[in-house]
C-alpha atoms as a PDB file:
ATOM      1  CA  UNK A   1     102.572 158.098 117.279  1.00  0.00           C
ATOM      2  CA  UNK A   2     105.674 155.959 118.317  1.00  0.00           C
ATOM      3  CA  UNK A   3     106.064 152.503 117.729  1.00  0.00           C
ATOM      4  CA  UNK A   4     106.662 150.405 120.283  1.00  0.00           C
ATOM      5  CA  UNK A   5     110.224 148.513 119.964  1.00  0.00           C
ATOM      6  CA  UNK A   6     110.184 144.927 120.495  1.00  0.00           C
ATOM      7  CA  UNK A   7     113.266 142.365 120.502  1.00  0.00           C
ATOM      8  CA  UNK A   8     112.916 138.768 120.033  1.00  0.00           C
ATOM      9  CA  UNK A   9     112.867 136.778 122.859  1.00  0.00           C
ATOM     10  CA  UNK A  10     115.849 134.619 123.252  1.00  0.00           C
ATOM     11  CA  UNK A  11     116.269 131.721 126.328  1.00  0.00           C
ATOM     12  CA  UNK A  12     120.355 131.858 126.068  1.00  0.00           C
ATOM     13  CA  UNK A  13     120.085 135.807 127.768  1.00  0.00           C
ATOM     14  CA  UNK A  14     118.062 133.990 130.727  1.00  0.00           C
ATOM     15  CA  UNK A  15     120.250 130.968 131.349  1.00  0.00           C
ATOM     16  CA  UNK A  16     122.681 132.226 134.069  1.00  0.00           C
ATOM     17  CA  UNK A  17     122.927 129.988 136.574  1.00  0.00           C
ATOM     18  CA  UNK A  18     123.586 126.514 136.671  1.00  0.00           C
ATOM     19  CA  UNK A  19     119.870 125.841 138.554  1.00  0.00           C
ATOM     20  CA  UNK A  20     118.515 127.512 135.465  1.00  0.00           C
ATOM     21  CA  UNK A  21     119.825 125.432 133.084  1.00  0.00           C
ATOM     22  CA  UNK A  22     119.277 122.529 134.570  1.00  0.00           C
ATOM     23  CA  UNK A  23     115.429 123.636 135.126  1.00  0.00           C
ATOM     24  CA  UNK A  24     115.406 124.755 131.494  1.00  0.00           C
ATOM     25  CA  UNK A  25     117.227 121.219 130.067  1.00  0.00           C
ATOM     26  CA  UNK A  26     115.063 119.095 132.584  1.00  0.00           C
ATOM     27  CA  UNK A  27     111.894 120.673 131.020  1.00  0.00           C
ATOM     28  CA  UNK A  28     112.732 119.877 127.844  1.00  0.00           C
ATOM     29  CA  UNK A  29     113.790 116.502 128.267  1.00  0.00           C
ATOM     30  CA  UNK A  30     110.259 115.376 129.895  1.00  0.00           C
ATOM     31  CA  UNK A  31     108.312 117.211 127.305  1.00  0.00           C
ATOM     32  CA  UNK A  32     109.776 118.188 124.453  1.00  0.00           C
ATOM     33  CA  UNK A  33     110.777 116.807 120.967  1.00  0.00           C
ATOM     34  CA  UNK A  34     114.100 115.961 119.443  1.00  0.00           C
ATOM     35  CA  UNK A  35     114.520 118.800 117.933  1.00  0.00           C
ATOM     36  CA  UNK A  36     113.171 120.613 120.349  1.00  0.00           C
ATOM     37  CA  UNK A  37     115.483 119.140 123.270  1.00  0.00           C
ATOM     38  CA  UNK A  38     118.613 119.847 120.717  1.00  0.00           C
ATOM     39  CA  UNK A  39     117.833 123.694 120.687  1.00  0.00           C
ATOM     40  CA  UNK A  40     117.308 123.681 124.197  1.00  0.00           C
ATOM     41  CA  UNK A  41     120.819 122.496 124.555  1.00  0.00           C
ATOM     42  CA  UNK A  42     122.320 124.734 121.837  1.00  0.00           C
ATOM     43  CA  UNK A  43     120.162 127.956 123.936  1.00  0.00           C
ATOM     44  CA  UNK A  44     122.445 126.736 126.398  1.00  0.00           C
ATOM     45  CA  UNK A  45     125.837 126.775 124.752  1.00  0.00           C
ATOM     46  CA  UNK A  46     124.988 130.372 123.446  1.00  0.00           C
ATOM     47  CA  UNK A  47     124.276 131.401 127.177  1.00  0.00           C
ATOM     48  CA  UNK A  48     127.843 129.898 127.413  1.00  0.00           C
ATOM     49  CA  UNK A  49     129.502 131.097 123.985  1.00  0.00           C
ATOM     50  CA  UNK A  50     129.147 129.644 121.355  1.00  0.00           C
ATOM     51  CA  UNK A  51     132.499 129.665 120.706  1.00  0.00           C
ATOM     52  CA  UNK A  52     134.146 128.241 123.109  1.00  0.00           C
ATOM     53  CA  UNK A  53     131.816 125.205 123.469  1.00  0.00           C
ATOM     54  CA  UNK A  54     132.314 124.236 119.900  1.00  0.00           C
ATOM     55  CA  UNK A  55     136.514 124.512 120.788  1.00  0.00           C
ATOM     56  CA  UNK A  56     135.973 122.490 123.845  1.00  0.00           C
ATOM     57  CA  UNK A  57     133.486 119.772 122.007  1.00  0.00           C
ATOM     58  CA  UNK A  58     135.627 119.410 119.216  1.00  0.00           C
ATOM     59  CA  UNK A  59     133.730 120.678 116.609  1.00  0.00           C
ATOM     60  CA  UNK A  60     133.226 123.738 114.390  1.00  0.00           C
ATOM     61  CA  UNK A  61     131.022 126.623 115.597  1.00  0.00           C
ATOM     62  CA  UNK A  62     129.095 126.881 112.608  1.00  0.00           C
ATOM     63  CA  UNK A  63     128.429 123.569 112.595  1.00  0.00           C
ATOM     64  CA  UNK A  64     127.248 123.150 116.239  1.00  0.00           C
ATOM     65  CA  UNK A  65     125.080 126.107 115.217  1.00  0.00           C
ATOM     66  CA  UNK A  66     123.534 124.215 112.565  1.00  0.00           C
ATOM     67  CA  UNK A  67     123.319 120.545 114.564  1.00  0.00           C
ATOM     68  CA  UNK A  68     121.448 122.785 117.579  1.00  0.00           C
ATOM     69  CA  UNK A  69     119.558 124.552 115.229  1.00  0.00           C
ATOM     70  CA  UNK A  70     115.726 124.245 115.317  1.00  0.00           C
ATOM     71  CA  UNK A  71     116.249 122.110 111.833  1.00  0.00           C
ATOM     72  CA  UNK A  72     119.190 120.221 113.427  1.00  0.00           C
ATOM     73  CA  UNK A  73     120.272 116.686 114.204  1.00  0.00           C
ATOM     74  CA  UNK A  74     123.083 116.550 115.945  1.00  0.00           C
ATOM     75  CA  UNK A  75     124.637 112.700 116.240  1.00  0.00           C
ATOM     76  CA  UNK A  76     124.962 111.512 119.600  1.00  0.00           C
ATOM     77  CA  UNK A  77     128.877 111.764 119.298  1.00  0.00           C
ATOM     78  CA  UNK A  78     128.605 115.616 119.268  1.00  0.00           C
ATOM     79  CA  UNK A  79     125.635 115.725 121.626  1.00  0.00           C
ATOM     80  CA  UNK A  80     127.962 114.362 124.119  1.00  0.00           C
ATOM     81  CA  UNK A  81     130.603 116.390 123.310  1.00  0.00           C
ATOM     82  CA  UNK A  82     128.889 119.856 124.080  1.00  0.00           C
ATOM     83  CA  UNK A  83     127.140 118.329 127.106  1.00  0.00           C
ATOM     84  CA  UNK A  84     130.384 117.590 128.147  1.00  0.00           C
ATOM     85  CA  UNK A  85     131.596 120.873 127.013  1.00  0.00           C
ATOM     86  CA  UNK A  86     128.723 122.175 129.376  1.00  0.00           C
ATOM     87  CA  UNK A  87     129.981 120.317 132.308  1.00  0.00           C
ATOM     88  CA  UNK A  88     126.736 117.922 131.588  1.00  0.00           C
ATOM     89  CA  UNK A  89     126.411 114.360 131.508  1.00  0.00           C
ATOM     90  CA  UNK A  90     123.538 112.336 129.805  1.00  0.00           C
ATOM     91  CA  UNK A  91     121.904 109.859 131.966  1.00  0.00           C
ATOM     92  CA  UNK A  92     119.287 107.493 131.618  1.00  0.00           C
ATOM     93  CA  UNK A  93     116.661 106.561 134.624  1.00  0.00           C
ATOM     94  CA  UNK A  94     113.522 104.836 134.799  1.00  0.00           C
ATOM     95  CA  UNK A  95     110.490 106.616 134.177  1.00  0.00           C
ATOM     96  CA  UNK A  96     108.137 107.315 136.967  1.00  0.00           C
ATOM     97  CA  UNK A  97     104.221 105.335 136.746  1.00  0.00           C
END
């Protein structure tokens, strides 16, 4: 009998297009956790390379691993950064009743 082979499931190989991501960030920002928002945001600097987010945010790329990690907690200062990095802004808006 063959096994059957199985990958892990990984949201960075689904994040194409900029609609995506914003669908994908927006979801996490109404729902999810701190950390959880953080890896959302590092899923979507590996969908953009890793690499060359962490050159254009001004820090190191094993260190943006680690801050957008599902353990991490990345300061504001380099949250900014990679949303900028992203072409992303953070905004803040009144909450709807």
């Amino acid at each position: 009998m063959l096994g059957t082979k199985t990958t892990p499931f990984d949201p960075a190989d689904y994040l194409s297009s900029e609609d995506d991501i914003l669908d994908y960030l927006k979801i996490w920002m109404e729902d999810g956790s701190p950390q959880e928002i953080a890896r959302a945001i590092g899923d979507v600097a590996r969908s953009k390379g890793m690499s060359e987010v962490a050159r254009k945010a001004g820090v190191g790329r094993q260190a943006l691993y680690n801050a957008l990690s599902v353990n991490g907690n990345p300061t504001l200062e380099t949250l900014v950064g990679v949303l900028d990095a992203l072409g992303l802004e953070l905004t803040v808006q009144k909450r709807a009743a």
